[in-house]
Protein backbone atom coordinates (compact mmCIF):
# COMPACT_ATOMS: atom_id res chain seq x y z
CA UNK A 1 -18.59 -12.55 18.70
CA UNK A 2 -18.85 -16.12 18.78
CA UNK A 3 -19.00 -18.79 15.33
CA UNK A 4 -21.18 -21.27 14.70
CA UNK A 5 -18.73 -23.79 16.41
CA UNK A 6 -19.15 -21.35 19.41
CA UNK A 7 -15.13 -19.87 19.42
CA UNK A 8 -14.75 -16.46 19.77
CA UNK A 9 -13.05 -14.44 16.83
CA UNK A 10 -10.04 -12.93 17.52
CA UNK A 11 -10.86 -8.43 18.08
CA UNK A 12 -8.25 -7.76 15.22
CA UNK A 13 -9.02 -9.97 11.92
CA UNK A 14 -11.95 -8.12 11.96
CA UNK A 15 -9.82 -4.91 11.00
CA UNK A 16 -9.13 -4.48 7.36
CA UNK A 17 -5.66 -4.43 6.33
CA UNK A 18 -4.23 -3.89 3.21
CA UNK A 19 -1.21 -5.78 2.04
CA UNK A 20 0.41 -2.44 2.23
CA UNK A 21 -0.25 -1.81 5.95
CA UNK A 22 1.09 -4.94 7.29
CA UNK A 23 4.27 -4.53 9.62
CA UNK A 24 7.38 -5.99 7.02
CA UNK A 25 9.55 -5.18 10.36
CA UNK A 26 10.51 -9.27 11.78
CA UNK A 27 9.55 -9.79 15.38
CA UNK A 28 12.87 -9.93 16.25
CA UNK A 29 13.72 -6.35 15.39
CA UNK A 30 11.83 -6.02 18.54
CA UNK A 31 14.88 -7.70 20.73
CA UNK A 32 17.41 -5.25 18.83
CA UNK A 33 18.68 -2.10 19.40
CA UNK A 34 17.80 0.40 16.94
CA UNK A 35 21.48 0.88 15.44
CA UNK A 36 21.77 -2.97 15.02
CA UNK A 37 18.24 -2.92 12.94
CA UNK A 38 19.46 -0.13 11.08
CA UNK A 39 22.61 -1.80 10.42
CA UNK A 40 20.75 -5.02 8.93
CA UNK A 41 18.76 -2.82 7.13
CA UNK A 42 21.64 -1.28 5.67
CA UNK A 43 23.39 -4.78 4.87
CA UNK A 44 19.82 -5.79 3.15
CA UNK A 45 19.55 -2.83 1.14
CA UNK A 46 23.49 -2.92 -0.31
CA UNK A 47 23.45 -6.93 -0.78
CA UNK A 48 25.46 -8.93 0.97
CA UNK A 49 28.12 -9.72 -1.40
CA UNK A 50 28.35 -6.11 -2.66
CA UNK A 51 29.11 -5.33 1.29
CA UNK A 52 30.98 -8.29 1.48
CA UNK A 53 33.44 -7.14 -1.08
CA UNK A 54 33.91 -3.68 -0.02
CA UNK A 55 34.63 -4.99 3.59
CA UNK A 56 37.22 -6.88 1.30
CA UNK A 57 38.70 -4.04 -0.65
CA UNK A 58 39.39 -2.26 2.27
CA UNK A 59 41.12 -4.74 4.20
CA UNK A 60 43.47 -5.79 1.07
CA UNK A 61 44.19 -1.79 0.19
CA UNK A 62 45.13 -1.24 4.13
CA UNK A 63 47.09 -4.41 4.31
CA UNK A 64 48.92 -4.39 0.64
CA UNK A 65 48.75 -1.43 -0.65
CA UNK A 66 49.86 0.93 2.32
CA UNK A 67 53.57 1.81 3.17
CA UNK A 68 52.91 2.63 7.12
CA UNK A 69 53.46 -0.47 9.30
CA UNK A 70 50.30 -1.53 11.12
CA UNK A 71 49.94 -1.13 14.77
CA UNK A 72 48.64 -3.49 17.09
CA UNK A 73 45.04 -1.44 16.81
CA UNK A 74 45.11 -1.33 13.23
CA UNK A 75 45.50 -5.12 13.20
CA UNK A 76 42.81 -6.27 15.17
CA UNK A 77 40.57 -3.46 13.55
CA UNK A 78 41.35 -5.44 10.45
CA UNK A 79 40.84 -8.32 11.64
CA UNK A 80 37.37 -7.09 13.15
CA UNK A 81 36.84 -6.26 9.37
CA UNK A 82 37.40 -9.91 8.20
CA UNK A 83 35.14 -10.98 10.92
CA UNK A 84 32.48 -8.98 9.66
CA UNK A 85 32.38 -9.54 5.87
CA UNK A 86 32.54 -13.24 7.24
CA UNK A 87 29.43 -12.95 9.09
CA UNK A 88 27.70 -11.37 6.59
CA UNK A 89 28.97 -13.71 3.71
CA UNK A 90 27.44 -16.34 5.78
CA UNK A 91 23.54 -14.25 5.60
CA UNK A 92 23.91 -14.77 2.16
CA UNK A 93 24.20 -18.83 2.09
């Protein structure tokens, strides 16, 4: 179908789509796996500073509150921790 200025319309804004039916999924969830979507989805829905302190909590109640030394796999577990909850702090800015 052309317009009067003679360009085509584009086959899909004909379609009527309610505000409902759009896709709220970003493009880019496209280039993820489906764990890592699920995972943002799961960091959206909790709010990044609630996640941010748990992340927190549980690296201070391994690290000062336990009684067990750490291993070297425990460490840089925790340390993957503080990584995360760094990461994510950072969404939030």
């Amino acid at each position: 179908m052309r317009t009067d200025e003679n360009q085509t319309n584009c086959p899909h804004c004909n379609q009527n789509i309610s505000g409902d039916e759009v896709k709220i999924t970003p493009k880019i969830s496209k280039m993820l796996s489906p764990a890592q979507v699920q995972l943002l989805d799961y960091a959206h829905y909790l709010d990044a500073p609630d996640l941010v302190n748990a992340l927190k909590l549980v690296h201070d109640v391994t690290i000062y509150h336990s009684h067990e030394l750490l291993d070297e796999a425990e460490k840089d577990a925790l340390f993957s921790v503080k990584g995360l909850w760094e990461c994510i702090a950072r969404i939030k800015e």
